[in-house]
PDB file of N, CA and C in Angstrom:
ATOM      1  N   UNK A   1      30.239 -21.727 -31.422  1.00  0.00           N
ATOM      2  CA  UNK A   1      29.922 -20.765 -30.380  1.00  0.00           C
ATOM      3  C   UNK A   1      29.047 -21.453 -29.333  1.00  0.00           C
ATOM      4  N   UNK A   2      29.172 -21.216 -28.286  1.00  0.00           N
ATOM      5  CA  UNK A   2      28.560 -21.791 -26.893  1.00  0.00           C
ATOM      6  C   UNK A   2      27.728 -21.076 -26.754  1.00  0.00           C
ATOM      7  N   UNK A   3      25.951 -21.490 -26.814  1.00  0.00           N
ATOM      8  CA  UNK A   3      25.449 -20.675 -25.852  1.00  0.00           C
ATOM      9  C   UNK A   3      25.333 -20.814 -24.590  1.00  0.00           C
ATOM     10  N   UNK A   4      25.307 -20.227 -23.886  1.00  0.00           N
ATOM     11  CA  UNK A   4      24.980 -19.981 -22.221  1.00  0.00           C
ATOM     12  C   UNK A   4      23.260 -19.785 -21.737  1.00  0.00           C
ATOM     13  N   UNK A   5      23.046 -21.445 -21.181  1.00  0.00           N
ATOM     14  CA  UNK A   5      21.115 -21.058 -20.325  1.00  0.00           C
ATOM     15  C   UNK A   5      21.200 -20.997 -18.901  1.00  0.00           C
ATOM     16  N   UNK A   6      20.833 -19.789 -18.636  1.00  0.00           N
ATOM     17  CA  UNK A   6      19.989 -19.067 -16.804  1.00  0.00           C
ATOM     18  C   UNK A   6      19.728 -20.823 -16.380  1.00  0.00           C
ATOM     19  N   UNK A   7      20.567 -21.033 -15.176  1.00  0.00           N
ATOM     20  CA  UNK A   7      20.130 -22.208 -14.593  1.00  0.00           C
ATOM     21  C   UNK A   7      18.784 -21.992 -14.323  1.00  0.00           C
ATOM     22  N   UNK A   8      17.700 -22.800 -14.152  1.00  0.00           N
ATOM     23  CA  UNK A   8      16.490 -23.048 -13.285  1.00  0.00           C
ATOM     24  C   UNK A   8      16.437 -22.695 -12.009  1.00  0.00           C
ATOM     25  N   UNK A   9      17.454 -23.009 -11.140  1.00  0.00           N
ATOM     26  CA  UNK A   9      17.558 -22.352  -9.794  1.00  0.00           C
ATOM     27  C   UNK A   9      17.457 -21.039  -9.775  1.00  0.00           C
ATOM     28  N   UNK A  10      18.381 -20.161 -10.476  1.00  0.00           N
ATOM     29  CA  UNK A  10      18.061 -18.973 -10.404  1.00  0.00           C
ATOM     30  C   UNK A  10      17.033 -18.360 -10.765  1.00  0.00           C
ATOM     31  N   UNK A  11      16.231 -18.788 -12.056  1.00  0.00           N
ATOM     32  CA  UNK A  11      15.144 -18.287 -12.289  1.00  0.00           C
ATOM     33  C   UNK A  11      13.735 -18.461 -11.907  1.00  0.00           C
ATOM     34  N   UNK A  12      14.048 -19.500 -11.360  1.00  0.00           N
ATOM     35  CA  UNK A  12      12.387 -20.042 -10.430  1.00  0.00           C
ATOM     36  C   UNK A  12      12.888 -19.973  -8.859  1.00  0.00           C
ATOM     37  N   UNK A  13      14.025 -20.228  -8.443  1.00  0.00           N
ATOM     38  CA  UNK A  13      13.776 -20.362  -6.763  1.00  0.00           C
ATOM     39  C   UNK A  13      13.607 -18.242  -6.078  1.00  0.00           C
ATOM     40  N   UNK A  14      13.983 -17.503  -6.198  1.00  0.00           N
ATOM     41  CA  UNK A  14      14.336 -16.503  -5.521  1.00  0.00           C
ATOM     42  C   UNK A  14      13.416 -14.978  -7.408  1.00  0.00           C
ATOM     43  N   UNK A  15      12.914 -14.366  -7.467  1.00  0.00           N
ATOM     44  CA  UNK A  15      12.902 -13.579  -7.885  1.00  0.00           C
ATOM     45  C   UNK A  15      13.677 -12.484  -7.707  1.00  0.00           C
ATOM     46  N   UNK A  16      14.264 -11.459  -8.513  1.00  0.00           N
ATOM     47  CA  UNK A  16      14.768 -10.227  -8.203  1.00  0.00           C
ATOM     48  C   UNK A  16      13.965  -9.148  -7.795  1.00  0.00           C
ATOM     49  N   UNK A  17      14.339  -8.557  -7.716  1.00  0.00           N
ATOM     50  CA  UNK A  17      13.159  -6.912  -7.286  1.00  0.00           C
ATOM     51  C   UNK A  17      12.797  -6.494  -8.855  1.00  0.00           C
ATOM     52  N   UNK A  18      13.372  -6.307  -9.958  1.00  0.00           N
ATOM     53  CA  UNK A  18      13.637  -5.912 -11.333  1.00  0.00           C
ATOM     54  C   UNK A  18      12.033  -6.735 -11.918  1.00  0.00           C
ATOM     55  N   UNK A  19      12.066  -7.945 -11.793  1.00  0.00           N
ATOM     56  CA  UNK A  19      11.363  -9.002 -12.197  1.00  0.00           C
ATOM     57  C   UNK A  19       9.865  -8.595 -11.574  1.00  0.00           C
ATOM     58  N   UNK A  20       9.709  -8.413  -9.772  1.00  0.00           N
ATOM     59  CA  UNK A  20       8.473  -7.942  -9.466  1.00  0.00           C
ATOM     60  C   UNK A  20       8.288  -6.552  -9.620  1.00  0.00           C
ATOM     61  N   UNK A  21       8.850  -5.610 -10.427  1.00  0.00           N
ATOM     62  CA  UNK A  21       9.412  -4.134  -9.716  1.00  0.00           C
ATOM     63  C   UNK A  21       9.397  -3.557  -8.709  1.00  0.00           C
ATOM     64  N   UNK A  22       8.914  -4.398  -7.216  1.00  0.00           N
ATOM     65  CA  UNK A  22       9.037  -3.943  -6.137  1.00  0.00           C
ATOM     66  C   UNK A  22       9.433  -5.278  -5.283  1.00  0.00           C
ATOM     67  N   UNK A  23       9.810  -4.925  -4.118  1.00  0.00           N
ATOM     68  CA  UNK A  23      10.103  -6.486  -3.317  1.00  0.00           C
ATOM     69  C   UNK A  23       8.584  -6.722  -2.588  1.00  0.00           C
ATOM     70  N   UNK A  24       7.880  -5.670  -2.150  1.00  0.00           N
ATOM     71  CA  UNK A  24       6.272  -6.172  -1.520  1.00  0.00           C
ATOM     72  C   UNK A  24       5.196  -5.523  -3.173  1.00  0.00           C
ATOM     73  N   UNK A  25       5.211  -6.384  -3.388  1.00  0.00           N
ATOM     74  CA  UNK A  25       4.128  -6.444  -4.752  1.00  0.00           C
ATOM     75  C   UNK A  25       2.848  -6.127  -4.088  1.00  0.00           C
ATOM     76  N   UNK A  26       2.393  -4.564  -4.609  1.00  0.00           N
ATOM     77  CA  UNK A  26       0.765  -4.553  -4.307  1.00  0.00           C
ATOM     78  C   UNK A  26      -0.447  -5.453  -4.255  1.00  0.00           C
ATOM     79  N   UNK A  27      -1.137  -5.259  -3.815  1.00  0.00           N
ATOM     80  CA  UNK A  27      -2.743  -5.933  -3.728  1.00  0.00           C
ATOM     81  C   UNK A  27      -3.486  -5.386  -3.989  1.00  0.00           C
ATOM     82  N   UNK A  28      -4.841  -5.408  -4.755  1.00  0.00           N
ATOM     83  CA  UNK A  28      -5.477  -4.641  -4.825  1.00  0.00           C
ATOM     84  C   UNK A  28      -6.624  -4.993  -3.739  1.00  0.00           C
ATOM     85  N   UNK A  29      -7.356  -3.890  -3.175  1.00  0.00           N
ATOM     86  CA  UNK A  29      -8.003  -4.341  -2.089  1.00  0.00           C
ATOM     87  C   UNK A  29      -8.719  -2.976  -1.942  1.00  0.00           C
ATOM     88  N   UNK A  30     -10.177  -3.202  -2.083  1.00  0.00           N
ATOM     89  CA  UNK A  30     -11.342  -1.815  -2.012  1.00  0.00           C
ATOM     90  C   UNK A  30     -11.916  -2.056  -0.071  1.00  0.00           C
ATOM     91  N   UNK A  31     -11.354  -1.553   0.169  1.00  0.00           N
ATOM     92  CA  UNK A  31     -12.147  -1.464   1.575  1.00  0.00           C
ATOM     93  C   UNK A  31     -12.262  -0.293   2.473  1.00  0.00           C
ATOM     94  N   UNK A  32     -13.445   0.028   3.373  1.00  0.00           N
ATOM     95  CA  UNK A  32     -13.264   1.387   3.775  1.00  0.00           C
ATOM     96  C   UNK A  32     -12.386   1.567   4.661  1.00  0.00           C
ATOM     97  N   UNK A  33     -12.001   2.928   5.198  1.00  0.00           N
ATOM     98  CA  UNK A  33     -10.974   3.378   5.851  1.00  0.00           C
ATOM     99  C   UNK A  33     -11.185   4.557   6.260  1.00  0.00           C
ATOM    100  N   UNK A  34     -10.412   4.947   7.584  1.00  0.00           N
ATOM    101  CA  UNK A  34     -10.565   6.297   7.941  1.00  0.00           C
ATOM    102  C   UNK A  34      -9.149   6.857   7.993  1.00  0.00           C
ATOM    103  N   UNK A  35      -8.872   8.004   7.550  1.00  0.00           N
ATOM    104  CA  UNK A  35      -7.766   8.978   7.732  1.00  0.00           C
ATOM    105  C   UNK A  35      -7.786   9.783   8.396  1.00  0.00           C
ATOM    106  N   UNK A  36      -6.527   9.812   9.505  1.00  0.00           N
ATOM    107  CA  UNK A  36      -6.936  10.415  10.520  1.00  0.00           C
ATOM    108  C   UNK A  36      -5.365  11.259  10.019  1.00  0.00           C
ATOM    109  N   UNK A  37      -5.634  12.093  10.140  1.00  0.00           N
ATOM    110  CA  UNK A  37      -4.557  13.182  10.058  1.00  0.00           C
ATOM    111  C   UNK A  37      -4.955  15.060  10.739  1.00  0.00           C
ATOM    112  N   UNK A  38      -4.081  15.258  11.347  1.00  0.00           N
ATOM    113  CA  UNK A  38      -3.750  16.441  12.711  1.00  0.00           C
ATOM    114  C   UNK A  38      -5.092  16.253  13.607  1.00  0.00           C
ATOM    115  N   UNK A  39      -5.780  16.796  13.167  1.00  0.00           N
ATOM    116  CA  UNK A  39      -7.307  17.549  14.002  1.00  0.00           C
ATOM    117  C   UNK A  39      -8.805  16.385  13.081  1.00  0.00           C
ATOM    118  N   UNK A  40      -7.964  16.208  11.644  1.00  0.00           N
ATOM    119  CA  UNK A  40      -9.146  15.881  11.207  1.00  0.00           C
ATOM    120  C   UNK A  40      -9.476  14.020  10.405  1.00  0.00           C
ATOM    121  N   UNK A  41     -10.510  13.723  10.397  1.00  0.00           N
ATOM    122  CA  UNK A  41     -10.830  12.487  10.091  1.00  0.00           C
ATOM    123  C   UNK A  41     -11.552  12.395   8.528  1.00  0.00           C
ATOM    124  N   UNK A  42     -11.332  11.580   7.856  1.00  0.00           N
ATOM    125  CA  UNK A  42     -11.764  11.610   6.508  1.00  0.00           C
ATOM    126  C   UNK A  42     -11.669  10.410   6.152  1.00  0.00           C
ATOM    127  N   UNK A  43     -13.498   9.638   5.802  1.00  0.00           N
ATOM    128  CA  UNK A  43     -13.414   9.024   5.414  1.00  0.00           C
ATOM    129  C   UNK A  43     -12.788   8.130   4.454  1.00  0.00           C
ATOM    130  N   UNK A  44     -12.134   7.092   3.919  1.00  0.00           N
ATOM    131  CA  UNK A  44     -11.618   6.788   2.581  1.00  0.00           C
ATOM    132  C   UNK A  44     -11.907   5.525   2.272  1.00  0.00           C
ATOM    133  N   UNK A  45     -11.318   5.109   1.087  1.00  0.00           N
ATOM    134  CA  UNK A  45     -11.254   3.240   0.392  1.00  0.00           C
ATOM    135  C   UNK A  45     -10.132   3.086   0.517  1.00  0.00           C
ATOM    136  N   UNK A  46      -9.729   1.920   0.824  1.00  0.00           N
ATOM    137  CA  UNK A  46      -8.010   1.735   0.182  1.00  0.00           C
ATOM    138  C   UNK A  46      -8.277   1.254  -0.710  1.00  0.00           C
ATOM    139  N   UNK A  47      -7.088   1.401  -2.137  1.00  0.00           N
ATOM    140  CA  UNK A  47      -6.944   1.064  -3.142  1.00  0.00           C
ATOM    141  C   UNK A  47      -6.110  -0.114  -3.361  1.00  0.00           C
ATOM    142  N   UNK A  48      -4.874  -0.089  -2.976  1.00  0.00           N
ATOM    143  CA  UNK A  48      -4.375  -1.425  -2.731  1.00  0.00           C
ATOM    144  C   UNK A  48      -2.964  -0.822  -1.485  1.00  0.00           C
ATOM    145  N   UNK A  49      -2.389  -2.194  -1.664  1.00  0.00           N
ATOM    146  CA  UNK A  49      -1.770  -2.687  -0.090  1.00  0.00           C
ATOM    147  C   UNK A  49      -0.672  -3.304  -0.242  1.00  0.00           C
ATOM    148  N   UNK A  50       0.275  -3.258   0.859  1.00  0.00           N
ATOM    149  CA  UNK A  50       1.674  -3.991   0.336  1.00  0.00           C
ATOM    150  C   UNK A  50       1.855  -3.655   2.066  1.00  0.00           C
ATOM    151  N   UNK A  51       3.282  -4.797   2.377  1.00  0.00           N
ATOM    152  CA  UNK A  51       3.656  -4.763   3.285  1.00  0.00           C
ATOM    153  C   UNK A  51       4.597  -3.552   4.077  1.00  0.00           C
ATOM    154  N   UNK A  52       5.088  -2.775   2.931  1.00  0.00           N
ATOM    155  CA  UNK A  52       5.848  -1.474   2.935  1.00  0.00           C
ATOM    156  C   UNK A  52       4.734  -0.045   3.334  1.00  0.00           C
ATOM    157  N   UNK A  53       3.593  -0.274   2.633  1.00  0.00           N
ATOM    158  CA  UNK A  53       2.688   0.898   2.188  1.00  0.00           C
ATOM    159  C   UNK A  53       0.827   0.922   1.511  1.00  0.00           C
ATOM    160  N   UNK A  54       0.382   2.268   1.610  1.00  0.00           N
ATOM    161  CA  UNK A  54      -1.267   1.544   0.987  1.00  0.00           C
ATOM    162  C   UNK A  54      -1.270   2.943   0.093  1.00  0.00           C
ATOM    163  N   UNK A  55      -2.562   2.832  -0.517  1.00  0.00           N
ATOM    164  CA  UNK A  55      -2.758   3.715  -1.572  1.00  0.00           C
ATOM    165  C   UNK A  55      -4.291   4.078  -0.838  1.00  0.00           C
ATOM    166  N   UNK A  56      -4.912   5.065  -0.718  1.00  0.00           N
ATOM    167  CA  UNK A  56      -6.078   5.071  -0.232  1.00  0.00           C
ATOM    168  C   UNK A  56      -6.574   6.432  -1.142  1.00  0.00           C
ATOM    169  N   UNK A  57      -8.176   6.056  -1.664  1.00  0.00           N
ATOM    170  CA  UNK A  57      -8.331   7.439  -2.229  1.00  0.00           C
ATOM    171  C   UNK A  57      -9.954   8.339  -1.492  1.00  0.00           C
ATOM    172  N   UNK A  58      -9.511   9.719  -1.528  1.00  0.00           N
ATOM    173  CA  UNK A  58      -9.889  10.400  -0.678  1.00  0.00           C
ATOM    174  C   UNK A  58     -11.175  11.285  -1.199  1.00  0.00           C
ATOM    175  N   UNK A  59     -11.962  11.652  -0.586  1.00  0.00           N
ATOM    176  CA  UNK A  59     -13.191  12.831  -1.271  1.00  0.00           C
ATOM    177  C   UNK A  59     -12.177  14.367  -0.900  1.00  0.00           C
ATOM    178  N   UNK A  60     -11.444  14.195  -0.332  1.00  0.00           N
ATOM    179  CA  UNK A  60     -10.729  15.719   0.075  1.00  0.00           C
ATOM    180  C   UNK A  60      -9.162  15.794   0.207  1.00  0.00           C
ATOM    181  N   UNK A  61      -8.657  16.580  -0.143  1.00  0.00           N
ATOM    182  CA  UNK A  61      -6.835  16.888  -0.403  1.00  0.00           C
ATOM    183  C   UNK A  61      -6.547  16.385   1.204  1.00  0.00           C
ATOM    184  N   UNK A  62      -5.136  15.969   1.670  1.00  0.00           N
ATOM    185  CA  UNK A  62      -5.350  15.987   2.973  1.00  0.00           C
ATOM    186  C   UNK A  62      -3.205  16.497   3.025  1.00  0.00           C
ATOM    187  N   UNK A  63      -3.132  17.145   3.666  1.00  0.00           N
ATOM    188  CA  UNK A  63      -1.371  17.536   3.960  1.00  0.00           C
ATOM    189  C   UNK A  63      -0.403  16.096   3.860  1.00  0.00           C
ATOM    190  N   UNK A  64      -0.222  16.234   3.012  1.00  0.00           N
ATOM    191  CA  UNK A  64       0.677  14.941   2.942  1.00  0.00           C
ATOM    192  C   UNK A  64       2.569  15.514   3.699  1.00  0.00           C
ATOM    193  N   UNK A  65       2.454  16.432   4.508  1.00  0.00           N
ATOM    194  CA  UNK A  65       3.505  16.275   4.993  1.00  0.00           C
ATOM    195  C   UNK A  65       3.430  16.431   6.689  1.00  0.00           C
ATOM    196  N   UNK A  66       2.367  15.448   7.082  1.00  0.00           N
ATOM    197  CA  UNK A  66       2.416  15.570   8.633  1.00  0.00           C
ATOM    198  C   UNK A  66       1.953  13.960   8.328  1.00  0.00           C
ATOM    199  N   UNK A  67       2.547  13.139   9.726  1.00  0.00           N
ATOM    200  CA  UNK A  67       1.824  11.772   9.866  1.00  0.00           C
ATOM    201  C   UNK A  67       0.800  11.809  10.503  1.00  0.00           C
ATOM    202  N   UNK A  68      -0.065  10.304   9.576  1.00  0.00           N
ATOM    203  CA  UNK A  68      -1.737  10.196  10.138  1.00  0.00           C
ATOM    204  C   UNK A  68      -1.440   8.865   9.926  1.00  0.00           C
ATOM    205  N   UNK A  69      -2.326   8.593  10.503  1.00  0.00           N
ATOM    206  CA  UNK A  69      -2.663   7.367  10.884  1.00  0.00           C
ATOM    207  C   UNK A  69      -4.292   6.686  10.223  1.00  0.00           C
ATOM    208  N   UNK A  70      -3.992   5.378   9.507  1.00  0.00           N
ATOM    209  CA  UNK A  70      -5.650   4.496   9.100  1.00  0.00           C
ATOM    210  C   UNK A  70      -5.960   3.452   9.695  1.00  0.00           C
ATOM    211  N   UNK A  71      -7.501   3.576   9.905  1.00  0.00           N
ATOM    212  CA  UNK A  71      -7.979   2.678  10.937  1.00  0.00           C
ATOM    213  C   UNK A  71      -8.500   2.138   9.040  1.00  0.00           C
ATOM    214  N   UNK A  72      -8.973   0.544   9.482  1.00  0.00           N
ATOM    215  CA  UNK A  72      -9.703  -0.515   8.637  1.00  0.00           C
ATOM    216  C   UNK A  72     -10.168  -1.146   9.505  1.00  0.00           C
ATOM    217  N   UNK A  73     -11.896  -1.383   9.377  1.00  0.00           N
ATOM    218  CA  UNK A  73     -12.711  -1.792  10.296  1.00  0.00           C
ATOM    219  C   UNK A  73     -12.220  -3.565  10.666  1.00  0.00           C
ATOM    220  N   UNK A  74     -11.488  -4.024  10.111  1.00  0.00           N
ATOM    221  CA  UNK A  74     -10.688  -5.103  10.369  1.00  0.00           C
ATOM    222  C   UNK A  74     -10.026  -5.146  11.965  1.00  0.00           C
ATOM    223  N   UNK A  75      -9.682  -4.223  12.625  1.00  0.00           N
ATOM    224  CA  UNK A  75      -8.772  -4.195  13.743  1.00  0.00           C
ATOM    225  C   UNK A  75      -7.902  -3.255  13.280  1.00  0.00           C
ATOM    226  N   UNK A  76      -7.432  -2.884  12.015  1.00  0.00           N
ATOM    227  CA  UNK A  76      -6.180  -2.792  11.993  1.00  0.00           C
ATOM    228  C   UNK A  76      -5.685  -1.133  11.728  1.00  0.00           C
ATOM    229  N   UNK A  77      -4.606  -0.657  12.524  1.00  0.00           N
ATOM    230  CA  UNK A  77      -4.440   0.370  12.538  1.00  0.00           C
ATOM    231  C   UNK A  77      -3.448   0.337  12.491  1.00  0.00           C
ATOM    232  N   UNK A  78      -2.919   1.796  11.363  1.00  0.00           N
ATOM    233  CA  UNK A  78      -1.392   2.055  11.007  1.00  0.00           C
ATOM    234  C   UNK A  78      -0.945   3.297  11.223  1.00  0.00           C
ATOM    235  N   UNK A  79      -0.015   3.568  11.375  1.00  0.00           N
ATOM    236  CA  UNK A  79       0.664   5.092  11.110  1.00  0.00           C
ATOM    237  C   UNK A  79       1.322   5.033  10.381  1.00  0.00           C
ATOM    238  N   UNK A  80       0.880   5.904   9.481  1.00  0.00           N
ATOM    239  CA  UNK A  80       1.217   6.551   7.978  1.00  0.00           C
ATOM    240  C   UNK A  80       2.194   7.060   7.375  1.00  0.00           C
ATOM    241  N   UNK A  81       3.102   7.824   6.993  1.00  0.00           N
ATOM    242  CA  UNK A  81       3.716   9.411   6.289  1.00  0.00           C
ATOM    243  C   UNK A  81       3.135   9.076   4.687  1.00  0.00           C
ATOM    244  N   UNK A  82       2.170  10.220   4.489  1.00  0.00           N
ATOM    245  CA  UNK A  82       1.745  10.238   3.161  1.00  0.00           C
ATOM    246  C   UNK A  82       2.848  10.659   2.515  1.00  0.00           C
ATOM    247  N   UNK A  83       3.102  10.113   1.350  1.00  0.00           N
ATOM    248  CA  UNK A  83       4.381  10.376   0.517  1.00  0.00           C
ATOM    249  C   UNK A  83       4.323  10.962  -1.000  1.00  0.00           C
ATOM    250  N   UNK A  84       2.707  10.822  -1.040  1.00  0.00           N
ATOM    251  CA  UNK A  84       2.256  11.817  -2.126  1.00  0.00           C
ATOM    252  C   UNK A  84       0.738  11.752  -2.387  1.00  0.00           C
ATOM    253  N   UNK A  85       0.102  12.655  -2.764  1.00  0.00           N
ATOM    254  CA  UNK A  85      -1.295  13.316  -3.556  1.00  0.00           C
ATOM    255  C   UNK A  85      -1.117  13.805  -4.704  1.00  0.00           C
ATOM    256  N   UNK A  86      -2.353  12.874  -5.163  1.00  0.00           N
ATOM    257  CA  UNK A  86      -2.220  12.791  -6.767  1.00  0.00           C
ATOM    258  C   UNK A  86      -4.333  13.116  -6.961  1.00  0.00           C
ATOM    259  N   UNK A  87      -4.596  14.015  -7.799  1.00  0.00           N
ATOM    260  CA  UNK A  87      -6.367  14.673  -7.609  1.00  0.00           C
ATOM    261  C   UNK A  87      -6.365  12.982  -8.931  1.00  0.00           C
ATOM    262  N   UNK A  88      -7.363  12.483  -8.900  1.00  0.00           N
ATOM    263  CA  UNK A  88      -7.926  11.552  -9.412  1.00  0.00           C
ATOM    264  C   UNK A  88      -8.271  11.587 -10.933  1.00  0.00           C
ATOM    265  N   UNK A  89      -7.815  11.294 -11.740  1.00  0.00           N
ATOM    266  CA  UNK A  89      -8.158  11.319 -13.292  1.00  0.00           C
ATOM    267  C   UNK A  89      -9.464  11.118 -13.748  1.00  0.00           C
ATOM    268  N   UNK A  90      -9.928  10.351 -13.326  1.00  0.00           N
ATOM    269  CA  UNK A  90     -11.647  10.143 -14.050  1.00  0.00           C
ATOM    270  C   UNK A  90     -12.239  11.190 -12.799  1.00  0.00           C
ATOM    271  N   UNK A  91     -11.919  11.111 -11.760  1.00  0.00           N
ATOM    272  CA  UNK A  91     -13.076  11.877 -11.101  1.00  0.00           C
ATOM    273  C   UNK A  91     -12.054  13.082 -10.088  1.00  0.00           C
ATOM    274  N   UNK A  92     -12.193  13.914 -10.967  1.00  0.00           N
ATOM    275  CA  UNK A  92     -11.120  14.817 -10.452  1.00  0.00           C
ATOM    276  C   UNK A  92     -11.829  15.746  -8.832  1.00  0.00           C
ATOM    277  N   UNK A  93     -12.907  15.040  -8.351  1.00  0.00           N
ATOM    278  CA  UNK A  93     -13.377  15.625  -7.005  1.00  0.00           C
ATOM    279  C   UNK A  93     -12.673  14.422  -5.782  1.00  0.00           C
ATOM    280  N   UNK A  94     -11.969  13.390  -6.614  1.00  0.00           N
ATOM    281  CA  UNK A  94     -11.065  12.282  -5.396  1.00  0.00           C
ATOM    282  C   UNK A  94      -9.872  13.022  -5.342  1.00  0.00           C
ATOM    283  N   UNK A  95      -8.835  12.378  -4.404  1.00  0.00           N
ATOM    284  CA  UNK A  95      -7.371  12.019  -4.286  1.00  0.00           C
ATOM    285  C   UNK A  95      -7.524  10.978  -3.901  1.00  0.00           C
ATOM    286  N   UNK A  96      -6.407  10.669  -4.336  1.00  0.00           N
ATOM    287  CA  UNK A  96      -5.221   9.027  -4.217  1.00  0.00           C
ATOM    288  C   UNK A  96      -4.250   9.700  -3.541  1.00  0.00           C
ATOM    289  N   UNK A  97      -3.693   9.101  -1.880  1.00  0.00           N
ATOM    290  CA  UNK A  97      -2.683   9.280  -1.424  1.00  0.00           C
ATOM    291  C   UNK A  97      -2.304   8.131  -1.092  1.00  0.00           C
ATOM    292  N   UNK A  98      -0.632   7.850  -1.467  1.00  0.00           N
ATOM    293  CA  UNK A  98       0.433   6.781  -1.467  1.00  0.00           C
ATOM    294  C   UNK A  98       0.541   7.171   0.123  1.00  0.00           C
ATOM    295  N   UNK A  99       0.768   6.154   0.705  1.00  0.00           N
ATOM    296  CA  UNK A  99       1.009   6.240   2.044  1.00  0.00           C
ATOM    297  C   UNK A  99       2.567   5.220   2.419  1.00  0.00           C
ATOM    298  N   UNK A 100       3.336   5.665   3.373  1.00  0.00           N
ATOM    299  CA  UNK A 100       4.523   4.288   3.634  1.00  0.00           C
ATOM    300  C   UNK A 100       3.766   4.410   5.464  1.00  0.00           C
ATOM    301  N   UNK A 101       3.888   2.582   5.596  1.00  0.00           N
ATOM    302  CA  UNK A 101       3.637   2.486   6.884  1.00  0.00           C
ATOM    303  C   UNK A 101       4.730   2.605   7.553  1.00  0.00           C
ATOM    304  N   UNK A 102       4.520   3.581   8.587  1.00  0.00           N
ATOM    305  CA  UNK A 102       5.611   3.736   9.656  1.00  0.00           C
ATOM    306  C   UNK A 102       5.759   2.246  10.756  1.00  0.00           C
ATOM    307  N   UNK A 103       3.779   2.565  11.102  1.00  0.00           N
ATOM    308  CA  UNK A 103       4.312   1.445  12.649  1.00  0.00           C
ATOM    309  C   UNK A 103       2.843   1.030  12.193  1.00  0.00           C
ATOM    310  N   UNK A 104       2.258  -0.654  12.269  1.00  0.00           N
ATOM    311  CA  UNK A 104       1.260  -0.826  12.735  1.00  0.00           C
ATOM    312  C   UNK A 104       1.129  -1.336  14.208  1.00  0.00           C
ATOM    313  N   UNK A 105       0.207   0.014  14.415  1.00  0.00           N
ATOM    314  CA  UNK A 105      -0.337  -0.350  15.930  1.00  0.00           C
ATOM    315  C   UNK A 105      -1.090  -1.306  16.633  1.00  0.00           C
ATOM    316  N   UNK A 106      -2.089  -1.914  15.974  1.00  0.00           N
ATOM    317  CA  UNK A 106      -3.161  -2.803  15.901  1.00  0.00           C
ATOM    318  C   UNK A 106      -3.322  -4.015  14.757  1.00  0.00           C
ATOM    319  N   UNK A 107      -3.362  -4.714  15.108  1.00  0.00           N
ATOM    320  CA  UNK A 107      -3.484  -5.850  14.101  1.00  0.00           C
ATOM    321  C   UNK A 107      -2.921  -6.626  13.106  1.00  0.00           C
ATOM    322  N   UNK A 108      -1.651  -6.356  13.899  1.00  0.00           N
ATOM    323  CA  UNK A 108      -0.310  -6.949  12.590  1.00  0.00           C
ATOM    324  C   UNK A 108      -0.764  -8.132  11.748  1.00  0.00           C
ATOM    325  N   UNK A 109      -0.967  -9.271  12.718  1.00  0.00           N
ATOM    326  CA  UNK A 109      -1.932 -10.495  12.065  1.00  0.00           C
ATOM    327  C   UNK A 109      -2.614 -10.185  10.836  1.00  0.00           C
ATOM    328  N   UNK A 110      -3.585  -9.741  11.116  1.00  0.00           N
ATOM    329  CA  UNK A 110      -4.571  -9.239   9.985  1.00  0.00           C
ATOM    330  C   UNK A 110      -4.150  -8.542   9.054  1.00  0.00           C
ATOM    331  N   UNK A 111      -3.090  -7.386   8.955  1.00  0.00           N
ATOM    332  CA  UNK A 111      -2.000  -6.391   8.286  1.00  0.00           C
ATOM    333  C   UNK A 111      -1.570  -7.512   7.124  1.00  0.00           C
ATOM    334  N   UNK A 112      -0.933  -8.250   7.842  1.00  0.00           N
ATOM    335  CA  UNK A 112      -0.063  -9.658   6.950  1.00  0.00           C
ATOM    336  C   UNK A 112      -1.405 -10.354   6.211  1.00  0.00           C
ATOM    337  N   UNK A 113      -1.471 -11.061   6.570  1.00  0.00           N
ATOM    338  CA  UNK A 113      -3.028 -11.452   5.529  1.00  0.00           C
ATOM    339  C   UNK A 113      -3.491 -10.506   4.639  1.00  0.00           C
ATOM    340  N   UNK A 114      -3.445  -9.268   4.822  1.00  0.00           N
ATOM    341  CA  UNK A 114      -4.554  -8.867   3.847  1.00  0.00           C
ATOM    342  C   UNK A 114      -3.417  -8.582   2.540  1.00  0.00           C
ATOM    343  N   UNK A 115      -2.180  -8.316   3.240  1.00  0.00           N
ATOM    344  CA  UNK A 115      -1.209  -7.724   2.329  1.00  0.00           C
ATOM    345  C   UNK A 115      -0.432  -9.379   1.072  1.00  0.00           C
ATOM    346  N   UNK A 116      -1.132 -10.434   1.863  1.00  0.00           N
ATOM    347  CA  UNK A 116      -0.206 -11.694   1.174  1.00  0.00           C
ATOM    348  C   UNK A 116      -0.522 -11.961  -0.245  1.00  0.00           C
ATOM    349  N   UNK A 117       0.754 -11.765  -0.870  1.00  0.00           N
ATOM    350  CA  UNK A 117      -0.050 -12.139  -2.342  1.00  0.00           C
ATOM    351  C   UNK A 117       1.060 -12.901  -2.821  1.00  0.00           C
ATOM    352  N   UNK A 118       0.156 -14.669  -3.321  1.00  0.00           N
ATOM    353  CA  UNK A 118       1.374 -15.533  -3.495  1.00  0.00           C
ATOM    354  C   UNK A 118       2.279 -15.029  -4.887  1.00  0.00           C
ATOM    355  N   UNK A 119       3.368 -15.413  -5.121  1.00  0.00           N
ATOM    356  CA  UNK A 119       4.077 -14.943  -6.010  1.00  0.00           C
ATOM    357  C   UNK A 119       4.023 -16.020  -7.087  1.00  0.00           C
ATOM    358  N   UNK A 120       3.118 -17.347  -6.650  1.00  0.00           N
ATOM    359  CA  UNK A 120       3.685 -18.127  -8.019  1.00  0.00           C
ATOM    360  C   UNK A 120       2.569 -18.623  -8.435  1.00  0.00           C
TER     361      UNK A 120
END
């Protein structure tokens, strides 16, 4: 019986999505932030970061079905669509809202950097 071995090329040059379970692999990254959504502003942290999206967690619920926009005292500013609120497990007076970036407005440069995380 023949066995069959995964060339090396395939398994070291290119990863699948399966392998990272996402194609932009999070970051974790604590930094402050503001949420700006309709009328109102709310402080936050981001939790972590990817080139697709951020996780930011909140002292207050905020409508996750209108777009807002986060400033990071970095330069960098995004527009948002929160894509879900989740109340916080250890400290059930937070939220965690998943955010997908629509557009960054400000600071793409800096956006890319903060989001780079080598893969090997």
């Amino acid at each position: 019986m023949t066995r069959v071995t995964p060339s090396l090329h395939n398994s070291f040059i290119m990863p699948n999505e399966h392998q990272l379970k996402r194609w932009f692999p999070r970051r974790k990254v604590n930094l402050p932030c503001t949420l700006i959504s309709q009328d109102r502003q709310v402080r936050a942290k981001t939790v972590d970061v990817s080139y697709a999206g951020l996780g930011v967690m909140l002292s207050e619920a905020v409508d996750v079905n209108a777009e807002a926009k986060v400033q990071i005292p970095e330069g960098i500013w995004l527009r948002v669509r929160p894509v879900y609120l989740k109340q916080d497990r250890e400290n059930g007076e937070r939220y965690r809202v998943g955010c997908k970036i629509e557009h960054i407005e400000r600071g793409e440069q800096q956006w890319m950097n903060l989001c780079y995380v080598p893969r090997w």
